[in-house]
C-alpha atoms as a PDB file:
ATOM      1  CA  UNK A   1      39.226  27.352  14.480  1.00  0.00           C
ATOM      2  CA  UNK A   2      36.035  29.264  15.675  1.00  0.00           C
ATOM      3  CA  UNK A   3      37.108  31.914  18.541  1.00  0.00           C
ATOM      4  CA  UNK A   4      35.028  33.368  20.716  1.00  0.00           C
ATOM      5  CA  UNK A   5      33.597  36.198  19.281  1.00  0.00           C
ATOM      6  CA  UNK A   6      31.893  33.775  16.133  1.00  0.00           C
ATOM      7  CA  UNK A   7      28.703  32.628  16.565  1.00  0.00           C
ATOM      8  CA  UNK A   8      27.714  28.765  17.572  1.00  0.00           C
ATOM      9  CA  UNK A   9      24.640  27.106  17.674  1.00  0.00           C
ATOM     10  CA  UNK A  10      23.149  26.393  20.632  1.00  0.00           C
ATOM     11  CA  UNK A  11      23.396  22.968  20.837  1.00  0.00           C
ATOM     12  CA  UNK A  12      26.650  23.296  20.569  1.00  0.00           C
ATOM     13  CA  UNK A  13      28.898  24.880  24.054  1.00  0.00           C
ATOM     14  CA  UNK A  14      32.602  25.873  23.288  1.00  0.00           C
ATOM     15  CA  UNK A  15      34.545  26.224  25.853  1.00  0.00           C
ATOM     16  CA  UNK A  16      35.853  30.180  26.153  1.00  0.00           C
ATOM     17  CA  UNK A  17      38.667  30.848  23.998  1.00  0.00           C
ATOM     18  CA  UNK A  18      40.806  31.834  26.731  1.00  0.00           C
ATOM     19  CA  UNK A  19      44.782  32.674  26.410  1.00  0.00           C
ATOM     20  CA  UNK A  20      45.162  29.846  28.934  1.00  0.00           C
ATOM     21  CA  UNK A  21      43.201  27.327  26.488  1.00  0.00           C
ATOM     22  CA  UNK A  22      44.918  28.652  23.615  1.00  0.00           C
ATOM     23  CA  UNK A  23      48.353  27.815  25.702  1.00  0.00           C
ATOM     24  CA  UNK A  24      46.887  24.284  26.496  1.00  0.00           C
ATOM     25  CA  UNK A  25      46.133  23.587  22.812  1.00  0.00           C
ATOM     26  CA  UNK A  26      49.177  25.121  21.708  1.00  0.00           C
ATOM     27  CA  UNK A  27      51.292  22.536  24.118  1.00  0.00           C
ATOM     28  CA  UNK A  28      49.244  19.265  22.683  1.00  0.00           C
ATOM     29  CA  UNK A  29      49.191  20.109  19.416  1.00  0.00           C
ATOM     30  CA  UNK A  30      52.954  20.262  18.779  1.00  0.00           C
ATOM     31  CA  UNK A  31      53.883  16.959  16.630  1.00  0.00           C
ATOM     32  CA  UNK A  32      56.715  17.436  18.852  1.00  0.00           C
ATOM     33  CA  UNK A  33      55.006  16.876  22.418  1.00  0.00           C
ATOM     34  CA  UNK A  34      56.508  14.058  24.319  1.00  0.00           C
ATOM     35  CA  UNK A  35      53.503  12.166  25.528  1.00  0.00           C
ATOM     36  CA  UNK A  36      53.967  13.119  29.267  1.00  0.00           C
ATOM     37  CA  UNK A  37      53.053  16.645  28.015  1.00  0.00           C
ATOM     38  CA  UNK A  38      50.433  15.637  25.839  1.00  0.00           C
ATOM     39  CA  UNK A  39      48.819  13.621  28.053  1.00  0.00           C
ATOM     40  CA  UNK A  40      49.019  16.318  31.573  1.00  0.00           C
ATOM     41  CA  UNK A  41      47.593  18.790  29.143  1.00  0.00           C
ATOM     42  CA  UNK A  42      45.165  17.304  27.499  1.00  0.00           C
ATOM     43  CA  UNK A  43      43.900  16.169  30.623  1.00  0.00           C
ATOM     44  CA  UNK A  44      43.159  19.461  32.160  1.00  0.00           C
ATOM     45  CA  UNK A  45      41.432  20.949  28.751  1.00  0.00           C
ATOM     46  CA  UNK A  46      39.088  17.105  29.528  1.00  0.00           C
ATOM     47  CA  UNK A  47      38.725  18.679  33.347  1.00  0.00           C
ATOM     48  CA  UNK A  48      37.068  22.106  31.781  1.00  0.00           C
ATOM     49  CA  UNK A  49      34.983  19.795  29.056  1.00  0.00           C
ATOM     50  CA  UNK A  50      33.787  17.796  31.620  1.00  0.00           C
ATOM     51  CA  UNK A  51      33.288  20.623  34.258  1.00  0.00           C
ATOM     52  CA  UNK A  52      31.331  22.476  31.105  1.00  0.00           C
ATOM     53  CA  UNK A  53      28.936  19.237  30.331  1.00  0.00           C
ATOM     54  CA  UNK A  54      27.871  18.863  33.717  1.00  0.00           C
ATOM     55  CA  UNK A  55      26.718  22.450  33.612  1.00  0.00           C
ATOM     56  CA  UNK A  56      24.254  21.011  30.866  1.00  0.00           C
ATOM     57  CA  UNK A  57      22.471  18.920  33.621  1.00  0.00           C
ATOM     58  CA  UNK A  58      19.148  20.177  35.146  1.00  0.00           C
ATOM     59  CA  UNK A  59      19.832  21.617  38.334  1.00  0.00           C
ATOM     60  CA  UNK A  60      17.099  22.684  41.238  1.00  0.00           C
ATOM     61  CA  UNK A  61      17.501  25.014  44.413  1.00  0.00           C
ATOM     62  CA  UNK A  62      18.876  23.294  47.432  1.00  0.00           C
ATOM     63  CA  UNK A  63      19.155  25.211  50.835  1.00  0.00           C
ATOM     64  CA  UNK A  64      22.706  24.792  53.018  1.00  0.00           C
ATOM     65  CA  UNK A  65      23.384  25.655  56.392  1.00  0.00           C
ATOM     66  CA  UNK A  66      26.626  27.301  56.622  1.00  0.00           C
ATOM     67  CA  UNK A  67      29.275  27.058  59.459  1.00  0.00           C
ATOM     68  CA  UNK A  68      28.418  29.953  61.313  1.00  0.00           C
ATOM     69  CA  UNK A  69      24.526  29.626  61.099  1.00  0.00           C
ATOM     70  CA  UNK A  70      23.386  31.297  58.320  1.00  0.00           C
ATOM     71  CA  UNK A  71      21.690  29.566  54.954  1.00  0.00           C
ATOM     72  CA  UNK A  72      22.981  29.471  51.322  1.00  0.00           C
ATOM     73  CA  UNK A  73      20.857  29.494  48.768  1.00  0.00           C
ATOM     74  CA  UNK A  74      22.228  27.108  46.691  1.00  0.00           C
ATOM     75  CA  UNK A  75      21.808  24.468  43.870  1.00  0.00           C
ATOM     76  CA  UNK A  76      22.160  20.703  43.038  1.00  0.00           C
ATOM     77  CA  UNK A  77      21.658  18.176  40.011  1.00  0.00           C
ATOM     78  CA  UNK A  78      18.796  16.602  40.145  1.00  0.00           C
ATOM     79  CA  UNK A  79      18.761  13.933  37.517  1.00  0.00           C
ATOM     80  CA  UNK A  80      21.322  10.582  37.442  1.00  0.00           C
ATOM     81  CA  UNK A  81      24.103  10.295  35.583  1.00  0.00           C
ATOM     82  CA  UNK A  82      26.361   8.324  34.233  1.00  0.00           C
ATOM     83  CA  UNK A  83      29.227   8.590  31.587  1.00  0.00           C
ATOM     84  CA  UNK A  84      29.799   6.349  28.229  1.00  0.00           C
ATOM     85  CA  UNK A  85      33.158   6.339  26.687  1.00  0.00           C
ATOM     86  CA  UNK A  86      33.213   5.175  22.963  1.00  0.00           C
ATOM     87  CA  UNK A  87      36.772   2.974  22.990  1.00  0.00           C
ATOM     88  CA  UNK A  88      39.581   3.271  22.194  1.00  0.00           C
ATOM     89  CA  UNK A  89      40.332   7.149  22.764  1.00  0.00           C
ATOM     90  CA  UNK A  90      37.200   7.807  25.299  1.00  0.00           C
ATOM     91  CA  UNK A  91      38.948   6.095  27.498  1.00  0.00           C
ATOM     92  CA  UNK A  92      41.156   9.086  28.377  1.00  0.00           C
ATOM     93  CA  UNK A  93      38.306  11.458  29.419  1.00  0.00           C
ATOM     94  CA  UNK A  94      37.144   8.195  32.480  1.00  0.00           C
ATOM     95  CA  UNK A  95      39.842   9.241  34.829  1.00  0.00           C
ATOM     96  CA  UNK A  96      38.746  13.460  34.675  1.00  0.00           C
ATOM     97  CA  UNK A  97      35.416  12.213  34.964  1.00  0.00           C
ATOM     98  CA  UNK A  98      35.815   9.891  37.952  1.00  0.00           C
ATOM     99  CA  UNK A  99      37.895  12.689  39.800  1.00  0.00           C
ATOM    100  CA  UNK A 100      35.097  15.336  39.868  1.00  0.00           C
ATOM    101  CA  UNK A 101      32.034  12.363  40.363  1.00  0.00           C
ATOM    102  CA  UNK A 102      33.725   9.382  42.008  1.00  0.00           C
ATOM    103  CA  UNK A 103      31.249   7.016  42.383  1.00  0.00           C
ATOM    104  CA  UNK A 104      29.221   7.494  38.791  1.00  0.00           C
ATOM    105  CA  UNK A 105      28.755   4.472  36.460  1.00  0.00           C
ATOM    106  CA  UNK A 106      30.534   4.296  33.443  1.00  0.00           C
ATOM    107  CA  UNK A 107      29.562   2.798  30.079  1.00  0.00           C
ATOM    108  CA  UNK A 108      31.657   1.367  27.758  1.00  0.00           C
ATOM    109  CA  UNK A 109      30.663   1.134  23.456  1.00  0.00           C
ATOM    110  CA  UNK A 110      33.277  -0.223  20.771  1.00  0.00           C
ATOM    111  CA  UNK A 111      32.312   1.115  17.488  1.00  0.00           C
ATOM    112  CA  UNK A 112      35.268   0.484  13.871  1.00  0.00           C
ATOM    113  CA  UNK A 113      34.880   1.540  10.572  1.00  0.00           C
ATOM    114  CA  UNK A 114      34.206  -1.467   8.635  1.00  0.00           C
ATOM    115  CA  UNK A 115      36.893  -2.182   6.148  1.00  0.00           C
ATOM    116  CA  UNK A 116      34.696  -3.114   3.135  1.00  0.00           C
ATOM    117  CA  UNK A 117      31.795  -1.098   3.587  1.00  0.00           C
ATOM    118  CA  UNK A 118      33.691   2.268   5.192  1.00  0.00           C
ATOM    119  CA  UNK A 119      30.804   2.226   7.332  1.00  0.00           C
ATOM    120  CA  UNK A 120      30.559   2.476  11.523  1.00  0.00           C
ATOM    121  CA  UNK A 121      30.030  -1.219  12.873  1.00  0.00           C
ATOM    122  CA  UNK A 122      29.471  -1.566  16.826  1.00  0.00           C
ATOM    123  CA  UNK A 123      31.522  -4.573  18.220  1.00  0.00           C
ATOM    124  CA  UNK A 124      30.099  -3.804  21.846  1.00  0.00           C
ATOM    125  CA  UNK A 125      28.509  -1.996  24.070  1.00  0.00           C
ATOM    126  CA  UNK A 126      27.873  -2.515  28.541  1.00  0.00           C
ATOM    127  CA  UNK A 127      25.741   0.047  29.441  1.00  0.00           C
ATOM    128  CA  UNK A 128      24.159   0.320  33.313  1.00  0.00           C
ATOM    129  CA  UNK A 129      21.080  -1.276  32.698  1.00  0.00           C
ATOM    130  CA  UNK A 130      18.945   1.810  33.690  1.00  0.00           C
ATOM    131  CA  UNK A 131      21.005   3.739  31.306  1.00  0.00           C
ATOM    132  CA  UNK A 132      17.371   5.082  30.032  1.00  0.00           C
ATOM    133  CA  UNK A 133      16.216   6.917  33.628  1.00  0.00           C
ATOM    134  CA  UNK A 134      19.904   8.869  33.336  1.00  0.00           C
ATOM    135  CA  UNK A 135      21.500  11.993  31.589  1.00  0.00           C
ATOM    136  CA  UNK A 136      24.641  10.585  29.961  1.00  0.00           C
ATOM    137  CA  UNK A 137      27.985  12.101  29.365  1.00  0.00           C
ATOM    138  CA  UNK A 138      29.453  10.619  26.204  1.00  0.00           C
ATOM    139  CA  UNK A 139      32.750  10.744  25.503  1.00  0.00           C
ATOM    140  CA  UNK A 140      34.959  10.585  22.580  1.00  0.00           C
ATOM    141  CA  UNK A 141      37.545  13.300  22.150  1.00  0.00           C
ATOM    142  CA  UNK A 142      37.224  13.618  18.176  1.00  0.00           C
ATOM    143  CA  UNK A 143      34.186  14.364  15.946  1.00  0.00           C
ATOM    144  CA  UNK A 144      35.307  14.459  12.355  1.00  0.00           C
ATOM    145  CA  UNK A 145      32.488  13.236   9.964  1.00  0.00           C
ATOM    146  CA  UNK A 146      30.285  12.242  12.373  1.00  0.00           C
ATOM    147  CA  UNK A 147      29.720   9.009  12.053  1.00  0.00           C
ATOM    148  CA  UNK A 148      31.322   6.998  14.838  1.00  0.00           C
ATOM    149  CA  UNK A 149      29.278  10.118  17.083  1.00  0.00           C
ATOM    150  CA  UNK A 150      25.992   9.321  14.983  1.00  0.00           C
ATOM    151  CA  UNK A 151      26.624   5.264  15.699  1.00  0.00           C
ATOM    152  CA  UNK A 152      27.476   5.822  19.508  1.00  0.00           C
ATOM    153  CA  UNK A 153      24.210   7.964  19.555  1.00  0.00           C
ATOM    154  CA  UNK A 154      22.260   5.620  18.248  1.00  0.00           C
ATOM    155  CA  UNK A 155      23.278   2.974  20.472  1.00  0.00           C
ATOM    156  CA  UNK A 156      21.743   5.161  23.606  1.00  0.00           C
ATOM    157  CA  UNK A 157      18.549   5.818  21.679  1.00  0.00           C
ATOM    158  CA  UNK A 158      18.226   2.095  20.936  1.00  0.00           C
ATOM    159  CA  UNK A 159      18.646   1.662  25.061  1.00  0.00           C
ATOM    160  CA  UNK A 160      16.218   4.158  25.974  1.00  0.00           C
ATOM    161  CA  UNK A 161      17.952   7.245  26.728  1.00  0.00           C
ATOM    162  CA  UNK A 162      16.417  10.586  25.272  1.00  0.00           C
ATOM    163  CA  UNK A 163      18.429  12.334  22.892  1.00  0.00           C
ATOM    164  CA  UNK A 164      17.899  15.411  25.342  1.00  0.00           C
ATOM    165  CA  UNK A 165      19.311  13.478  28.303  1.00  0.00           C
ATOM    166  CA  UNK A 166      22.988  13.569  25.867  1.00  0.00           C
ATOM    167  CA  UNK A 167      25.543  15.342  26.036  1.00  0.00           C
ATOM    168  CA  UNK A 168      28.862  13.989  23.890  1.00  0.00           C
ATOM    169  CA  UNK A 169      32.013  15.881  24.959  1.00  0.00           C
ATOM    170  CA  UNK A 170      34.798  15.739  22.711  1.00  0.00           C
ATOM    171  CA  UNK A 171      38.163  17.704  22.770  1.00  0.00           C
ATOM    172  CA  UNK A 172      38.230  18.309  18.790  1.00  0.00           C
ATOM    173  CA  UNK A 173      34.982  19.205  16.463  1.00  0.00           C
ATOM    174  CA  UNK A 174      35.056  19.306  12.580  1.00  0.00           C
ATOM    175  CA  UNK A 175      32.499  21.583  11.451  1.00  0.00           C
ATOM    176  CA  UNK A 176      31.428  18.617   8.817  1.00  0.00           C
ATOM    177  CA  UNK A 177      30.839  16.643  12.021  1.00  0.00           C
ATOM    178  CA  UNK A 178      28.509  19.243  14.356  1.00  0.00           C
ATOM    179  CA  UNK A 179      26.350  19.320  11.330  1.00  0.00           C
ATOM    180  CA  UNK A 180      25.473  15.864  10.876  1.00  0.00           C
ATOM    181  CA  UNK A 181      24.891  15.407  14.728  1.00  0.00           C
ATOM    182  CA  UNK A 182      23.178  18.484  14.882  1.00  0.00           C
ATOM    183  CA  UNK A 183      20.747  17.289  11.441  1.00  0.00           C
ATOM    184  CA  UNK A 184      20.302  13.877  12.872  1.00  0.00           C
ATOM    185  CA  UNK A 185      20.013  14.538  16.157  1.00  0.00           C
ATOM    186  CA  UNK A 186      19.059  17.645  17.205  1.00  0.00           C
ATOM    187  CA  UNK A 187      18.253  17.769  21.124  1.00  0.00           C
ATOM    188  CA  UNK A 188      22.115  15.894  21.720  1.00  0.00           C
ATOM    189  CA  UNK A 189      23.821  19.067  22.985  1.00  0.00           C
ATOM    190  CA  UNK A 190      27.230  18.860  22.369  1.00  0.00           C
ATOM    191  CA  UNK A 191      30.418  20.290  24.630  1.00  0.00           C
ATOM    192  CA  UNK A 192      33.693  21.082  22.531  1.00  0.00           C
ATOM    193  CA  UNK A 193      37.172  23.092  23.531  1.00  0.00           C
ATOM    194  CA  UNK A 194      37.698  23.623  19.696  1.00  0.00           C
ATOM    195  CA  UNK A 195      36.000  23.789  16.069  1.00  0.00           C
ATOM    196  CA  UNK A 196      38.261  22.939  13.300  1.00  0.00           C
ATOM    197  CA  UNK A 197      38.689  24.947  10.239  1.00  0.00           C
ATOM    198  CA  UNK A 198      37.512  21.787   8.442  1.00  0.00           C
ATOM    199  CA  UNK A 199      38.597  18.281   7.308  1.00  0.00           C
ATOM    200  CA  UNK A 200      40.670  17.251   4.658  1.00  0.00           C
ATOM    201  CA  UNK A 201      40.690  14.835   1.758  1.00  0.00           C
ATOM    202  CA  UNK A 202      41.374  12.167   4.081  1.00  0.00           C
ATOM    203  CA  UNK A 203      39.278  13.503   6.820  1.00  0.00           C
ATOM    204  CA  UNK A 204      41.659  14.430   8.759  1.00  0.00           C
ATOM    205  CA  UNK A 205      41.136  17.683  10.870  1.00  0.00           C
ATOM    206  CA  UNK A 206      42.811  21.086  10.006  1.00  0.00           C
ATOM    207  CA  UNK A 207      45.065  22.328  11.765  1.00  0.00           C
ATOM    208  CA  UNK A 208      44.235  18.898  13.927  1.00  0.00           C
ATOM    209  CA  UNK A 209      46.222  17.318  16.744  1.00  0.00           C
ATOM    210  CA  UNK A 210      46.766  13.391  14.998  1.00  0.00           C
ATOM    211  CA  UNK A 211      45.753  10.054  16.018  1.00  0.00           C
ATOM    212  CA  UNK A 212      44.366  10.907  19.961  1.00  0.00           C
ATOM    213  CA  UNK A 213      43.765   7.402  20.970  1.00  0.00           C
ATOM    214  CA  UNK A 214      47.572   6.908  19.608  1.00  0.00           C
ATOM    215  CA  UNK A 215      49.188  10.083  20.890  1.00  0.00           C
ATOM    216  CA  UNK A 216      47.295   9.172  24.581  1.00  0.00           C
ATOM    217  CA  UNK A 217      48.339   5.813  24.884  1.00  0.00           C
ATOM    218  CA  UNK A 218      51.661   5.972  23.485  1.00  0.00           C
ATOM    219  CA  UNK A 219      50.841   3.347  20.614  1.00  0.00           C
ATOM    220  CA  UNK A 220      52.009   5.717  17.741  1.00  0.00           C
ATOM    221  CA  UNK A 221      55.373   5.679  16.342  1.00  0.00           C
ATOM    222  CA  UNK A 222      58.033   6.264  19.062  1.00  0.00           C
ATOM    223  CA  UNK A 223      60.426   9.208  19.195  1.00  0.00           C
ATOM    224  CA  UNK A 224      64.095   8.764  17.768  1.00  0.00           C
ATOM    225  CA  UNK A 225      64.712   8.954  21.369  1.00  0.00           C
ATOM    226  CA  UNK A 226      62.501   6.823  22.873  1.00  0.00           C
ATOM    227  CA  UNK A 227      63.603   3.965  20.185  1.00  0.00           C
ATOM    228  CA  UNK A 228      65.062   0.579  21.514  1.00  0.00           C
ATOM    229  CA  UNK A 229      68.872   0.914  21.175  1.00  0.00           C
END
């Protein structure tokens, strides 16, 4: 994993390295985690990721009046937003981001690796229809190779939105992965709480946390004690 003291490019934001962090990671990435745990703690490290994307929007100065009379120089976001989860395991960042922005739209895109051709395929996509006048948060917590990110990217492109107006958020980066978004599309800006040591043979992140979407949603193979008896 990168800490905090290595340098990142600056399209890429990690999230600081804290001890806290550190703790949060340590909790979820336990093969032993029931998935209460894993899915409380993840959910907070989401909160900071999200918290850390919107600080990628453009803000401008905006004047407040405070309770006793006096005026705060202040600021606000100017452009619209919206967020677009890539299914299955985006899913989990919707909730965090409907907390902090309650009423934002929310996009939905369904890309699988095609059997045959080991290739990204997109099976769907519902995107607000003035997806292209908006900044979008896109979420998906893993980027390993890069290619599901690259598809999901393309998808906004192909509906109008500037590659500057994106900002994908994901929990987990390979290093494999940053560098094909970051070739192929450089203005994305991209919003991470840790980057991997690297991949292995069967791309699988090192040290890694597992299937998210599975661990999340409680679809991978149950505890011993969680078994029907």
């Amino acid at each position: 994993m990168v800490n905090a003291t290595q340098s990142v490019a600056h399209s890429v934001h990690l999230l600081p390295q804290t001890k806290q962090l550190r703790a949060l990671h340590t909790i979820i990435r336990n093969g032993q985690a029931s998935r209460d745990d894993f899915v409380r703690h993840a959910s907070r490290i989401i909160r900071q990721l999200i918290e850390a994307g919107l600080e990628q929007m453009p803000f401008e100065p905006h004047q407040v009046r405070t309770p006793i009379g006096h005026v705060y120089d202040g600021l606000r976001i100017t452009a619209p937003l919206c967020g677009v989860s890539v299914a299955r395991a985006g899913d989990s960042m919707e909730a965090e981001l409907r907390t902090i922005l309650p009423g934002i739209r929310l996009g939905k895109i369904l890309i699988q690796r095609d059997k045959v051709t080991k290739l990204p395929r997109l099976y769907y996509s519902a995107l607000p229809p003035d997806v292209m006048n908006r900044h979008v948060l896109l979420f998906d917590p893993m980027l390993a190779t890069g290619g599901t990110a690259l598809a999901a990217i393309g998808v906004l492109l192909d509906a109008g939105v500037p590659e500057q107006h994106i900002v994908f958020i994901n929990l987990l980066s390979a290093p494999e992965g940053v560098a094909a978004v970051r070739e192929r599309h450089p203005g994305v800006r991209m919003v991470t709480s840790s980057i991997e040591e690297r991949l292995n043979e069967n791309a699988y992140m090192l040290p890694g946390i597992g299937d998210f979407g599975d661990r999340y949603f409680g679809t991978d193979v149950a505890p011993r004690d969680e078994l029907p008896r």
